[in-house]
Protein backbone atom coordinates (compact mmCIF):
# COMPACT_ATOMS: atom_id res chain seq x y z
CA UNK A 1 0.00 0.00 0.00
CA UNK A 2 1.10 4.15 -0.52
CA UNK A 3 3.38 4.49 2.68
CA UNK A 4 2.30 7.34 4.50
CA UNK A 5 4.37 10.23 5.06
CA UNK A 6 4.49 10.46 8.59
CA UNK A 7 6.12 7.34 8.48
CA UNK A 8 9.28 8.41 6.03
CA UNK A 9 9.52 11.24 9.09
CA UNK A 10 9.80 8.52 11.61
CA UNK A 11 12.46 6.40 9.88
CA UNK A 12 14.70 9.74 10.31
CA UNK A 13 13.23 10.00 13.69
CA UNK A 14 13.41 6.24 15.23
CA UNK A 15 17.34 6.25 14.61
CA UNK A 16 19.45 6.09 17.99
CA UNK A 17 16.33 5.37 20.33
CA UNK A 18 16.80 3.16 23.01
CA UNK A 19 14.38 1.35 25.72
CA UNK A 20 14.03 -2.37 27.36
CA UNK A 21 12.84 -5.19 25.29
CA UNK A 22 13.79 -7.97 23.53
CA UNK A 23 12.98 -9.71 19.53
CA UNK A 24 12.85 -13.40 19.46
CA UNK A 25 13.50 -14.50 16.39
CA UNK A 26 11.12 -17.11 14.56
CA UNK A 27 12.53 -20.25 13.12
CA UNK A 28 13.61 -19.92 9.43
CA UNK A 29 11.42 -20.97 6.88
CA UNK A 30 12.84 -23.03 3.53
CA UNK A 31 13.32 -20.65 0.83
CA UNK A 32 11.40 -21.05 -2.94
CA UNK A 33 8.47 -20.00 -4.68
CA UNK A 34 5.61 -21.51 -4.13
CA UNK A 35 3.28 -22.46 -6.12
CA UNK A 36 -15.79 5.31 -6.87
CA UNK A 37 -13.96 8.13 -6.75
CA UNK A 38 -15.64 10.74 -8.31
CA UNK A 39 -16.77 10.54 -11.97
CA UNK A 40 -14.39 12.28 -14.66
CA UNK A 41 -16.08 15.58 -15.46
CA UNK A 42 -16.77 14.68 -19.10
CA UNK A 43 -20.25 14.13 -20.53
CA UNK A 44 -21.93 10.81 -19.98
CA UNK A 45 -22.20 9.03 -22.77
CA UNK A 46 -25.64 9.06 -24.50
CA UNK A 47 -27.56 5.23 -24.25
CA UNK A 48 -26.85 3.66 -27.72
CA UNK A 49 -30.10 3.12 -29.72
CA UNK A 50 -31.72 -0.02 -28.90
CA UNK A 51 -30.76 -2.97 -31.34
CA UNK A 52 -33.18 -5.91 -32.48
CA UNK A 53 -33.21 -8.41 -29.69
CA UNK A 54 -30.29 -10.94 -30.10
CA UNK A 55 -31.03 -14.88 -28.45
CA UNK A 56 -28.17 -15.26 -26.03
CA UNK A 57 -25.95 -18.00 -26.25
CA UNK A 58 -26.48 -20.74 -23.44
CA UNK A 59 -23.40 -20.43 -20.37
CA UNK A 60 -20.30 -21.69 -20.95
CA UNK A 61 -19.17 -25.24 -19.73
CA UNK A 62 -17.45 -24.52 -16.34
CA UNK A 63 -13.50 -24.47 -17.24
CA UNK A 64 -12.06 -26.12 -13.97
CA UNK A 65 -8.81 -24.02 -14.92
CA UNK A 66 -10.58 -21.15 -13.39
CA UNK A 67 -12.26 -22.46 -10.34
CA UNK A 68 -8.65 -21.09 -8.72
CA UNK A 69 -10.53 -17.37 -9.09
CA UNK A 70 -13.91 -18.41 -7.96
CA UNK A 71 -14.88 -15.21 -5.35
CA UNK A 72 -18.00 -14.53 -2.79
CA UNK A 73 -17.92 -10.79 -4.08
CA UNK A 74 -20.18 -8.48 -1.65
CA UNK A 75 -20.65 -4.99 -1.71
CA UNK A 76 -18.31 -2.82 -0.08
CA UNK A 77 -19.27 -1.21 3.20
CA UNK A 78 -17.21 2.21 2.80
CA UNK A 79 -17.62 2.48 -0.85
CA UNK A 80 -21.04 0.76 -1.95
CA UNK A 81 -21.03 2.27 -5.50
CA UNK A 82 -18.15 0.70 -7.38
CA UNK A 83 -18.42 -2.93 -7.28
CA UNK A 84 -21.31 -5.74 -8.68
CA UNK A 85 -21.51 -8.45 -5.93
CA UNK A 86 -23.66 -10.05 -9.14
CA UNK A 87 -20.25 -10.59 -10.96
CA UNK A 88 -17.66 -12.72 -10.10
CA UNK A 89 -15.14 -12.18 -12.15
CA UNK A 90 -13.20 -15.41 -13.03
CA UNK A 91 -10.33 -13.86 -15.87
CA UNK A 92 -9.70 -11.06 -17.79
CA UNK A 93 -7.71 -11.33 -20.98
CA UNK A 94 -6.94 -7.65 -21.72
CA UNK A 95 -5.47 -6.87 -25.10
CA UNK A 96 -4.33 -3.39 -24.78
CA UNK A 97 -2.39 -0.55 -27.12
CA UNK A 98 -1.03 2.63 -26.41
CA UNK A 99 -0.44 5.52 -28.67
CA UNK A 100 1.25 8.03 -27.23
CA UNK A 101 1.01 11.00 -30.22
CA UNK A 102 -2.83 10.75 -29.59
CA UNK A 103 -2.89 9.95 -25.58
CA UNK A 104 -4.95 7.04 -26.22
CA UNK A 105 -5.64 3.72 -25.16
CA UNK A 106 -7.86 1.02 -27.54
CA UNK A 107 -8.41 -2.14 -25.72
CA UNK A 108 -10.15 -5.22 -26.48
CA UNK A 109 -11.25 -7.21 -23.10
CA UNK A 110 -12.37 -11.18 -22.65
CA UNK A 111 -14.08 -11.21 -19.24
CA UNK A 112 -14.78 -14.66 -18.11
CA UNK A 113 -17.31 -14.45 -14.92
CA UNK A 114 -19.76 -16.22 -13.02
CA UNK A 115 -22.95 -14.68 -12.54
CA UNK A 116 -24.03 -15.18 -8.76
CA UNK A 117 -27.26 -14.75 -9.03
CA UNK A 118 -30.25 -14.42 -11.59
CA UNK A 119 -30.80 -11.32 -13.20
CA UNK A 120 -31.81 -9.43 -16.12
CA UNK A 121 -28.39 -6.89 -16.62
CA UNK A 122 -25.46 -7.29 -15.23
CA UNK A 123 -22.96 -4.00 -14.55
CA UNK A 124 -18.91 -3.35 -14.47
CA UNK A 125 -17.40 -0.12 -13.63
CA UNK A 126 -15.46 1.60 -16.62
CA UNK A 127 -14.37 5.22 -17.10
CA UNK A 128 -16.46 7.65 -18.59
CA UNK A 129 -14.10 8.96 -21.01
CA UNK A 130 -13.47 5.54 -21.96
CA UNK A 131 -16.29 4.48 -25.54
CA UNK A 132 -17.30 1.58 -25.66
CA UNK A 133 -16.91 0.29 -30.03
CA UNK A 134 -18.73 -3.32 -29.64
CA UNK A 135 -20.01 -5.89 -26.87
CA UNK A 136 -21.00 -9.60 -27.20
CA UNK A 137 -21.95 -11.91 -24.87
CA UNK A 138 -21.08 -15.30 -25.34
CA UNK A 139 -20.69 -14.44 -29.11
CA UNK A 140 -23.82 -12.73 -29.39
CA UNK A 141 -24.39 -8.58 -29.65
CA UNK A 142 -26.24 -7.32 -26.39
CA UNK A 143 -27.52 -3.71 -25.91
CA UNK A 144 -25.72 -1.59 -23.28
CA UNK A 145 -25.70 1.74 -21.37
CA UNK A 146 -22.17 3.68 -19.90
CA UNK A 147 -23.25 6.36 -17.98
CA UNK A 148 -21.01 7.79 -15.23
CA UNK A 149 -18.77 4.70 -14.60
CA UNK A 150 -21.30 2.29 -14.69
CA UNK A 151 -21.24 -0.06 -18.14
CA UNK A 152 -24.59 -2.02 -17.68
CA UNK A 153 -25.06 -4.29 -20.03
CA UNK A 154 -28.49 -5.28 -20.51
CA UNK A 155 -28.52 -9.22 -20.98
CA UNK A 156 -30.35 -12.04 -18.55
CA UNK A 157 -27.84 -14.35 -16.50
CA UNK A 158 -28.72 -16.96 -14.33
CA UNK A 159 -27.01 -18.16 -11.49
CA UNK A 160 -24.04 -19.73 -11.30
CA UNK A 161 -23.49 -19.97 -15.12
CA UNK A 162 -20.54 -18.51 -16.55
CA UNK A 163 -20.30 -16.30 -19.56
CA UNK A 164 -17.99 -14.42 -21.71
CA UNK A 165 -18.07 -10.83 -22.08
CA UNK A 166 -16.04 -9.47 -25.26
CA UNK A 167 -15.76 -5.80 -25.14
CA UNK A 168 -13.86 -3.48 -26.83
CA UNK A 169 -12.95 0.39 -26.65
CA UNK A 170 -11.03 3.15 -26.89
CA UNK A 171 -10.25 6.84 -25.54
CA UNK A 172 -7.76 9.18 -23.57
CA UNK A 173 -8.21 7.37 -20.04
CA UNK A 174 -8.81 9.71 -16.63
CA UNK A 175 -7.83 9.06 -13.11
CA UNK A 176 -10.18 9.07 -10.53
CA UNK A 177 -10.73 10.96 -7.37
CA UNK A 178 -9.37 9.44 -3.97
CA UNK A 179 -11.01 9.45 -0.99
CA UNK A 180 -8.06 10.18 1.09
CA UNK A 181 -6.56 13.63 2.78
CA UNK A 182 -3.21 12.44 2.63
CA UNK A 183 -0.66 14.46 0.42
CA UNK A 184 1.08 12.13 -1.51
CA UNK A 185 -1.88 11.18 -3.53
CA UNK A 186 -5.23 12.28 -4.41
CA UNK A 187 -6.10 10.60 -7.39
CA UNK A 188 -5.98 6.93 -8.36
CA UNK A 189 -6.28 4.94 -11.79
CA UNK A 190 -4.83 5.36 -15.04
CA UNK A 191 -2.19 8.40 -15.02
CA UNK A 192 -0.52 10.39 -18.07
CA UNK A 193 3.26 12.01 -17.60
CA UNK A 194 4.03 15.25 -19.43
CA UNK A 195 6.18 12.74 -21.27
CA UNK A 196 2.61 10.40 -22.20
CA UNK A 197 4.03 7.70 -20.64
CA UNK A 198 1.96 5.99 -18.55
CA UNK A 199 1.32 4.22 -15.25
CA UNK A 200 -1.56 3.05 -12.60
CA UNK A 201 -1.87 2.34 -9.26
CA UNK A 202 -5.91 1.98 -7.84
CA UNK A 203 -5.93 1.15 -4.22
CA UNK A 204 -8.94 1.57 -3.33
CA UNK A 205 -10.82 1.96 -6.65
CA UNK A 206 -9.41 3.21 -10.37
CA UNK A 207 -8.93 0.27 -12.59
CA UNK A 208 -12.06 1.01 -13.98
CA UNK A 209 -10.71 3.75 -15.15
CA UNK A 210 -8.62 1.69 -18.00
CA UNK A 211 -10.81 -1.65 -18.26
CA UNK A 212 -14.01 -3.03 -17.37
CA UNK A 213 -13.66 -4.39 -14.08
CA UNK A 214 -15.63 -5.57 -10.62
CA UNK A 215 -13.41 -3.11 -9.03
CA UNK A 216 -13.69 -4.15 -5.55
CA UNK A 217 -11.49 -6.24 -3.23
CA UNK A 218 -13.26 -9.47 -2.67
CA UNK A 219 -13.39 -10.50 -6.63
CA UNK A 220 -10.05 -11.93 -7.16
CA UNK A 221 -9.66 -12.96 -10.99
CA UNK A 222 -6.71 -14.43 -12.86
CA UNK A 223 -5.16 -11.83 -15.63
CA UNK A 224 -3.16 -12.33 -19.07
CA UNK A 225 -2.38 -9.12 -20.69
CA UNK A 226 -1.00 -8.19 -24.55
CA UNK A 227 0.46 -4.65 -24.78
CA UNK A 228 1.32 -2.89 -27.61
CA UNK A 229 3.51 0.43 -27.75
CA UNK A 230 5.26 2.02 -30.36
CA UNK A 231 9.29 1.39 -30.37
CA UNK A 232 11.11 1.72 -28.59
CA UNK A 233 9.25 1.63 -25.55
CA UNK A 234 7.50 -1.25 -23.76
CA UNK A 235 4.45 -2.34 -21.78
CA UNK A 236 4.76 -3.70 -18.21
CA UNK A 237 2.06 -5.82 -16.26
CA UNK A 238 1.87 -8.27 -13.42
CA UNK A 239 3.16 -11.72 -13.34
CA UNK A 240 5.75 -13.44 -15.97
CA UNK A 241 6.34 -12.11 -19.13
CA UNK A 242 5.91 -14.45 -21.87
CA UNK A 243 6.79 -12.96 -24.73
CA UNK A 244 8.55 -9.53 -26.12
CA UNK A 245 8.42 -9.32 -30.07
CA UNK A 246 9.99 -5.27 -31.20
CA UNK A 247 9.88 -5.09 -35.07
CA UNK A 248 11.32 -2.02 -35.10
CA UNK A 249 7.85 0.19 -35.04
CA UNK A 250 5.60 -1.39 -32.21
CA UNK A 251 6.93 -3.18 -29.43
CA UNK A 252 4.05 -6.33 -28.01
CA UNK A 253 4.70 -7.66 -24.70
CA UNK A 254 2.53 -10.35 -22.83
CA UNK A 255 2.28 -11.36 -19.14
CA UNK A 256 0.84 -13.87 -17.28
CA UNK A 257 -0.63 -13.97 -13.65
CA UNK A 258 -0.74 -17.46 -12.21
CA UNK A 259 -2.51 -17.03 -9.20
CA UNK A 260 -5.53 -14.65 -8.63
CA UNK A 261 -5.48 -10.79 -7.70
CA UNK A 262 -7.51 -8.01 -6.73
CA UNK A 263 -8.20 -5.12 -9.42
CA UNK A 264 -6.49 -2.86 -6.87
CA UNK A 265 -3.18 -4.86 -7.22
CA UNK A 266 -2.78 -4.85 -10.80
CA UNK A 267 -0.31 -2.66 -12.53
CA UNK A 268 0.05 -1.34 -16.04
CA UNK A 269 2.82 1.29 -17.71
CA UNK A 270 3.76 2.28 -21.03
CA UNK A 271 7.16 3.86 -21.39
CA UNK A 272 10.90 4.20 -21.92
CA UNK A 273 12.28 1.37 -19.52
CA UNK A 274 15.37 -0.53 -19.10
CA UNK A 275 14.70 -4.35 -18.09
CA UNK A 276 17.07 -5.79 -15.16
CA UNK A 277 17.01 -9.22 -14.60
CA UNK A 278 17.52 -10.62 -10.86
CA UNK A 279 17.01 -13.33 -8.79
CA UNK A 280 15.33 -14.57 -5.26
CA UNK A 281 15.48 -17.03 -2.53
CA UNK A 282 15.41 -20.45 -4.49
CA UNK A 283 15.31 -19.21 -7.70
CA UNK A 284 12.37 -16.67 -7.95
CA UNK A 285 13.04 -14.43 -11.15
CA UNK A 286 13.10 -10.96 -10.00
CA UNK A 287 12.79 -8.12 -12.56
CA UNK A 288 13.87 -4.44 -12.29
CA UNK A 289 11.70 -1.61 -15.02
CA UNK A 290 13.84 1.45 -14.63
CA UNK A 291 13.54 4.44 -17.11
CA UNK A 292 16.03 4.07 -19.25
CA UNK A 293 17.57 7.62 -19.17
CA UNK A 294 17.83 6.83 -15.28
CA UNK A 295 20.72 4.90 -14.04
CA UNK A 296 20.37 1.13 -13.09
CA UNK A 297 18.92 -0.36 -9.98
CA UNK A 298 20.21 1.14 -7.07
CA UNK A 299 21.03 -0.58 -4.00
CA UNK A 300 17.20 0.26 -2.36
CA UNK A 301 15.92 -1.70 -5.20
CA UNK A 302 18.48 -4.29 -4.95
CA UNK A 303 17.62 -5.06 -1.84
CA UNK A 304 14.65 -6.94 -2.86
CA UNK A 305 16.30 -10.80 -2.38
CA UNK A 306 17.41 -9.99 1.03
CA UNK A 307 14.23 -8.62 2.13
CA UNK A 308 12.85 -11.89 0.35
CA UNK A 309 15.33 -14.01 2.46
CA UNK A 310 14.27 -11.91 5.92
CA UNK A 311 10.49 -11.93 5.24
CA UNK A 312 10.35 -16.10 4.44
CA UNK A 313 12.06 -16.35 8.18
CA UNK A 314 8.97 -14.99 9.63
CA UNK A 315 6.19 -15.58 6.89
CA UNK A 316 6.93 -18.89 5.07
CA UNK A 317 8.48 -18.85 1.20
CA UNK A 318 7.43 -16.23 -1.30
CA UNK A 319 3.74 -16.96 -2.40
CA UNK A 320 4.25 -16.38 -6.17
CA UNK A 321 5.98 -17.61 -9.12
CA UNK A 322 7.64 -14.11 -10.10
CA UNK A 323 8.72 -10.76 -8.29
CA UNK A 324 9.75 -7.21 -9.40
CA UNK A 325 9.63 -3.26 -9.59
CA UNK A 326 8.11 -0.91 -11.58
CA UNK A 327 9.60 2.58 -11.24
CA UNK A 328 7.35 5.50 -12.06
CA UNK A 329 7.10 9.29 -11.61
CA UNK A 330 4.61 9.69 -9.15
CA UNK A 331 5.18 10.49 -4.97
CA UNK A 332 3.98 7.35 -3.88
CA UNK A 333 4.33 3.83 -3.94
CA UNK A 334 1.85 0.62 -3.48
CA UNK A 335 2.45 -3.34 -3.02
CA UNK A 336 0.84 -4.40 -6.75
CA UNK A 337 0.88 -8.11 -7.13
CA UNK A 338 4.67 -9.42 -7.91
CA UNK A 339 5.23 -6.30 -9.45
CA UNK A 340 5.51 -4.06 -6.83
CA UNK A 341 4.98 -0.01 -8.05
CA UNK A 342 7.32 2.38 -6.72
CA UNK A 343 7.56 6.61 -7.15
CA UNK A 344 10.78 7.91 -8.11
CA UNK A 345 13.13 9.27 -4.29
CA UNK A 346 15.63 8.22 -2.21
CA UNK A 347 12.93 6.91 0.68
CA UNK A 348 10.53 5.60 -1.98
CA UNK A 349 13.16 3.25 -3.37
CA UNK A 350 14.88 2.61 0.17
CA UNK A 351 15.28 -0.71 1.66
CA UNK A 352 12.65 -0.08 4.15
CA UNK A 353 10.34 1.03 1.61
CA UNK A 354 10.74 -2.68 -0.47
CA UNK A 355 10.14 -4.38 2.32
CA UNK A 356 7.13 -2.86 3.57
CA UNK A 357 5.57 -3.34 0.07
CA UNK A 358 7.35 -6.66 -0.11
CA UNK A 359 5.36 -8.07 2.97
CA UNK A 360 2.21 -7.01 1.17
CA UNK A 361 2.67 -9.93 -1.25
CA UNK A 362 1.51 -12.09 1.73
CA UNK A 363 -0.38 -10.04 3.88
CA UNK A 364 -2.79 -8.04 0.92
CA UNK A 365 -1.99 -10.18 -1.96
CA UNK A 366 -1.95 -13.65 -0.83
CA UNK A 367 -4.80 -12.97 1.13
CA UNK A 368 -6.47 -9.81 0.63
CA UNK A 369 -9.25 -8.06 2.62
CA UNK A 370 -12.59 -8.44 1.02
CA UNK A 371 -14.22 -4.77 2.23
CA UNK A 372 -11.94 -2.13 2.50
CA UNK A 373 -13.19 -1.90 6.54
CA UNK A 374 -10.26 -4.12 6.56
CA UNK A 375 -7.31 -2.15 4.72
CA UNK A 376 -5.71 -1.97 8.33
CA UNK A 377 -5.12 -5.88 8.08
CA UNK A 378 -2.87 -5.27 5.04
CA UNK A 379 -1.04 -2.03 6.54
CA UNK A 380 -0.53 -3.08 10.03
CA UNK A 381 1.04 -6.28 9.64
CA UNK A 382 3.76 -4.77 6.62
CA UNK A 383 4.14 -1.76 9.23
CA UNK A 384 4.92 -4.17 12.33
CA UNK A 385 7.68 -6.33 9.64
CA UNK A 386 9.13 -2.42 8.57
CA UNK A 387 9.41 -1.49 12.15
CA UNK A 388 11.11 -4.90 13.61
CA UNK A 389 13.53 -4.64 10.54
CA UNK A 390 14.30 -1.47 11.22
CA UNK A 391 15.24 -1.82 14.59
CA UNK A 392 17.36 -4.60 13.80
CA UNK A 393 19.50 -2.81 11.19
CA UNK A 394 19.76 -0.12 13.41
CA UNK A 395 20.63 -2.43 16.47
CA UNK A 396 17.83 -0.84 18.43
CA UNK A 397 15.17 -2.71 20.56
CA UNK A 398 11.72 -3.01 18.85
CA UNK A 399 9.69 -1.20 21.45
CA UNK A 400 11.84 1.90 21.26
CA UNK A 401 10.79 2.05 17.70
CA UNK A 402 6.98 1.49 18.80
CA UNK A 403 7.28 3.68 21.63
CA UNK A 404 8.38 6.19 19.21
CA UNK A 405 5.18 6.24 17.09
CA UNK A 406 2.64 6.08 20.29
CA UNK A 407 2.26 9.71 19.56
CA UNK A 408 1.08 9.69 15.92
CA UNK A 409 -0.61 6.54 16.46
CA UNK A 410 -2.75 8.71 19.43
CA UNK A 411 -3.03 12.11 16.94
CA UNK A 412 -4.26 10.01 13.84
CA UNK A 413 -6.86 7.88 15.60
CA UNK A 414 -8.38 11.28 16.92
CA UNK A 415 -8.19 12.41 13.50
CA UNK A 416 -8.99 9.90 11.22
CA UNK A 417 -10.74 7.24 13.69
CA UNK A 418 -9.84 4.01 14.97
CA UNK A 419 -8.16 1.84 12.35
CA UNK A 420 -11.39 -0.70 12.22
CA UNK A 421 -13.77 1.90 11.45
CA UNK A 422 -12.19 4.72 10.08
CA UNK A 423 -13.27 7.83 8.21
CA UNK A 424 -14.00 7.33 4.49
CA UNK A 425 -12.81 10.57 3.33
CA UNK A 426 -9.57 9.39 5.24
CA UNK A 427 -9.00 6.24 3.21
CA UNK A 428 -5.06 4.89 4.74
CA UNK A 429 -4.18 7.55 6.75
CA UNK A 430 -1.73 6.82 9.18
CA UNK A 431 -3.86 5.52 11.88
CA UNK A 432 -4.32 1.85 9.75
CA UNK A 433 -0.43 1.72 9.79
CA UNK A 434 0.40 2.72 13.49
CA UNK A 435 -2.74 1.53 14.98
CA UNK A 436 -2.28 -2.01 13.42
CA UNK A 437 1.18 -2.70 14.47
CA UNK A 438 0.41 -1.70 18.02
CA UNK A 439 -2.66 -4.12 17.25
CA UNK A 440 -0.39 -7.39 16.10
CA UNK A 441 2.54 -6.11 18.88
CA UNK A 442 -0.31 -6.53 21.88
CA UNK A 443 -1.00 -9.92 20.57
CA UNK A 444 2.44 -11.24 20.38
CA UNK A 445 2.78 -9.82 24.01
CA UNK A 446 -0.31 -11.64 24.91
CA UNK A 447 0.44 -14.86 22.99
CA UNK A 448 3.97 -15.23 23.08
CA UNK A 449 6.91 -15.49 20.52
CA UNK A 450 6.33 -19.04 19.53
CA UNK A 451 2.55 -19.22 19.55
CA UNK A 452 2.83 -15.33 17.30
CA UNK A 453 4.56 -16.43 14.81
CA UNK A 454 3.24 -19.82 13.83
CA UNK A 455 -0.23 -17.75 13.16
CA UNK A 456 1.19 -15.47 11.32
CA UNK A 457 3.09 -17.61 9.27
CA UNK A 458 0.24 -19.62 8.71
CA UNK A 459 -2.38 -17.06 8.36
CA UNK A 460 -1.77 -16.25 4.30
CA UNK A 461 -1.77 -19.79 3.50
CA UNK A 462 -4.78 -20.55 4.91
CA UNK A 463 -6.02 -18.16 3.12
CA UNK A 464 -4.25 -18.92 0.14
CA UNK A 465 -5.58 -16.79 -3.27
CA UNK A 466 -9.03 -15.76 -0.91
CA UNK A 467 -10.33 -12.62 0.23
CA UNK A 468 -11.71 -12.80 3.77
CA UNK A 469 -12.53 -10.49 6.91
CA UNK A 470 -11.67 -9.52 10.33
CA UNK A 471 -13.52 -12.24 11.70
CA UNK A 472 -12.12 -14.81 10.24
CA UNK A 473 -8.73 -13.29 10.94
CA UNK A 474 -9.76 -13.21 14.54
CA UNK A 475 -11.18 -16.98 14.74
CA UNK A 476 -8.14 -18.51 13.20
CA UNK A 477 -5.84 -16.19 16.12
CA UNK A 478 -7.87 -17.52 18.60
CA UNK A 479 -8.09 -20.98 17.79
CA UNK A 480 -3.82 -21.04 16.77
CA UNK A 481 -2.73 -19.16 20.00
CA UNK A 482 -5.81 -20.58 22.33
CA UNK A 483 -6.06 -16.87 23.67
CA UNK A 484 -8.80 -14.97 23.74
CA UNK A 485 -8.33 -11.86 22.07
CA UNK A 486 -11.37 -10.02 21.88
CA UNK A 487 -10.49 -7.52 24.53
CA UNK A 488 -7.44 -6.85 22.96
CA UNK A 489 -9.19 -7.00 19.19
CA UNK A 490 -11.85 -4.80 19.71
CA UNK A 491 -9.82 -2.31 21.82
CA UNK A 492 -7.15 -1.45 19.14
CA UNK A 493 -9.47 -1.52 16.12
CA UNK A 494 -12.99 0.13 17.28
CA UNK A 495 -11.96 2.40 20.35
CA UNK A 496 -11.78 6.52 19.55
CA UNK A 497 -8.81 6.79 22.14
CA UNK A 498 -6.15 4.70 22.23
CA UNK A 499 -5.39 1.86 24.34
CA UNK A 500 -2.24 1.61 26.45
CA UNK A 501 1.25 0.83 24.71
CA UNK A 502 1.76 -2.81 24.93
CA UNK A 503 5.11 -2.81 26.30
């Protein structure tokens, strides 16, 4: 997730603390892989003319292939209007060019999703500025509306059959508004340089904003992506790439994601970059996208395998097949899936940085939140891994380093509410981070070392490719440590003023 920027203060501020307390370290773990904001302010598109009715095609056979990215989508509690809990979106195939004379983006899009329950329409969320050219479902033309963000598309599903949407488009794509007060970033989605290169980053919402997407948390889908782009420049998605043809005039890459991932994790750029191959604990292919005018990997960056190697001690082995970095030109940075999206600075590409976003890939990506109540269980758990290596590099105990954020921890819940039920205008302010690794820090005090870290190590792969809740989160802790935590739980998540510092 964006690291806040009280937290790049503290990292300056933390250094040369001291207190009591001690940092048992977990057994190691093998290394290896294993396996809506606002609406754009341009006119809403006018309802095409109705068509003569078209016979829909019966559902397509079930393809056990995708039963990996089957999802219970619901509708999100703090932002109920992007989102179809009626779609479960099973894989998008997203064959996309960019022409950067023009500032514009023509897609064509295979959605493969289940329908979870009977209805006559069915709706997506895709940018307004974005036209829809042609739509078939299952092979057959259906009539449609796009007004706003909302791309209803007026064809009868039943439930539990799967179709296949085919959809294409075109236009000069528009981020979206954030619901956030924090300075780094205030818009989300598809974003233009002065250069018209291109990147994304959509936590919460703003992937609709350059495909047709469920764009909420709890439908996880599996994604293969084409991208064109005139020489010599390149496209750049999540997962492996699988093939990179340049003729000389247009430059097509492909990718592959093997294992299921929120819209919000998904990342997409079009530019000038320089490729740098690396390599992980046990083998996992890391990759480095740098501009190319900018000098190679730095030693922030490089610092990837080692905060691999640190992370598997306490977590269990990588969870994907592939891992990377995307550099772009923006102030902020989030944890998309193995292809983590970084701004350009010296703290946005610093080893504490990489690892913070690194520790996403199991808590957030592995197994993400499935209503954005919940963002705190991604945030507090990378915050608490930042803060313990941190204090190890810096040979300081860990509670000096929490004692040191106590403060901001106190100011932010007052400002922005308690991290389980925060204010939706302040989406990730610094109360999820501070106020969830005080959260995990008064378990492991109440649980113990050993009892700790086995649940947390085993936590994302229970979990493996879902999205789930605070109450499940809080069943398995209970039921791994035998403690009961709801005390604890309910004080650090839901209480307006803080509770004591678990020391």
């Amino acid at each position: 997730m964006r690291r806040p920027l009280a937290a790049a203060l503290s990292v300056v501020l933390l250094a040369g603390l001291a207190a009591c307390g001690s940092d048992e370290e977990p057994e190691a773990a093998p290394s290896g892989s294993a396996s809506a904001g606002a609406p754009s302010s341009a006119p809403a598109s006018e309802p095409e003319e109705p068509s003569e009715p078209a016979e829909t095609s019966e559902p397509a056979e079930p393809d056990a292939d995708l039963d990996l990215a089957l999802s219970e989508p619901r509708e999100d509690s703090y932002y109920p209007e992007v989102g179809d809990p009626g779609v479960d979106a099973l894989h998008y195939d997203l064959d996309l060019a960019w022409d950067p004379d023009t500032d514009t983006l023509t897609g064509t899009e295979v959605l493969t999703f289940r329908a979870t329950e009977t209805a006559d329409r069915f709706r997506l969320d895709l940018g307004e500025p974005l036209e829809v050219t042609s739509l078939t479902l299952d092979g057959a033309e259906v009539d449609h509306e796009h007004t706003g963000k909302d791309l209803v598309v007026e064809a009868p599903v039943e439930a539990d059959g799967r179709y296949e949407l085919t959809l294409g488009y075109e236009g000069t794509p528009e981020p979206v508004d954030a619901p956030t007060s924090r300075g780094d970033f205030d818009t989300t989605g598809f974003t233009i340089t002065a250069d018209h290169e291109t990147w994304t980053m959509q936590e919460p919402f703003g992937a609709y904003s350059w495909y047709a997407v469920n764009d909420q948390p709890s439908d996880k889908a599996l994604y293969d992506f084409t991208l064109a782009v005139p020489s010599p420049w390149t496209g750049i998605a999540n997962g492996e790439q699988t093939r990179s043809d340049d003729d000389g005039t247009t430059h097509v890459t492909e990718y592959h994601l093997a294992e299921p991932a929120a819209s919000y994790l998904v990342t997409l750029a079009f530019g000038d970059y320089r490729k740098t191959d690396d390599e992980g604990p046990g083998g996992v292919p890391i990759t480095y996208w740098t501009p190319r005018d900018a000098p190679p990997p730095d030693a922030g960056l490089r610092s990837m395998p080692a905060a691999m190697r640190w992370l598997e001690r306490r977590l269990g082995p990588y969870p994907f097949d592939t891992a990377g970095i995307l550099l772009v030109d923006s102030q902020s940075g989030m944890e998309t899936q193995t292809m983590i999206t970084l701004g350009y600075g010296d703290y946005a590409t610093s080893p504490a940085v990489v690892l913070h976003e690194l520790a996403h890939q199991w808590y957030g990506d592995q197994v993400t939140p499935n209503d954005w109540r919940d963002v705190w269980m991604n945030e507090g758990m990378a915050m608490y891994l930042q803060l313990m290596w941190q204090a190890e590099q810096d040979g300081v105990p860990l509670e000096s380093y929490l004692q040191s954020i106590v403060p901001d921890e106190r100011a932010y819940r007052e400002e922005a509410g308690p991290p389980g039920d925060f204010d939706a205008d302040d989406f990730a302010s610094t109360n999820v981070y501070y106020g969830g690794a005080l959260l995990w820090h008064s378990i492991r005090r109440e649980v113990g070392d050993r009892a700790f870290w086995r649940a947390v190590k085993g936590w994302p792969r229970s979990q493996d490719g879902t999205s789930t809740d605070r109450e499940t989160l809080l069943a398995y802790l209970e039921q791994q440590t035998g403690a009961d935590l709801d005390a604890t739980w309910d004080a650090w998540l839901l209480d307006y003023t803080s509770p004591p510092f678990p020391g």
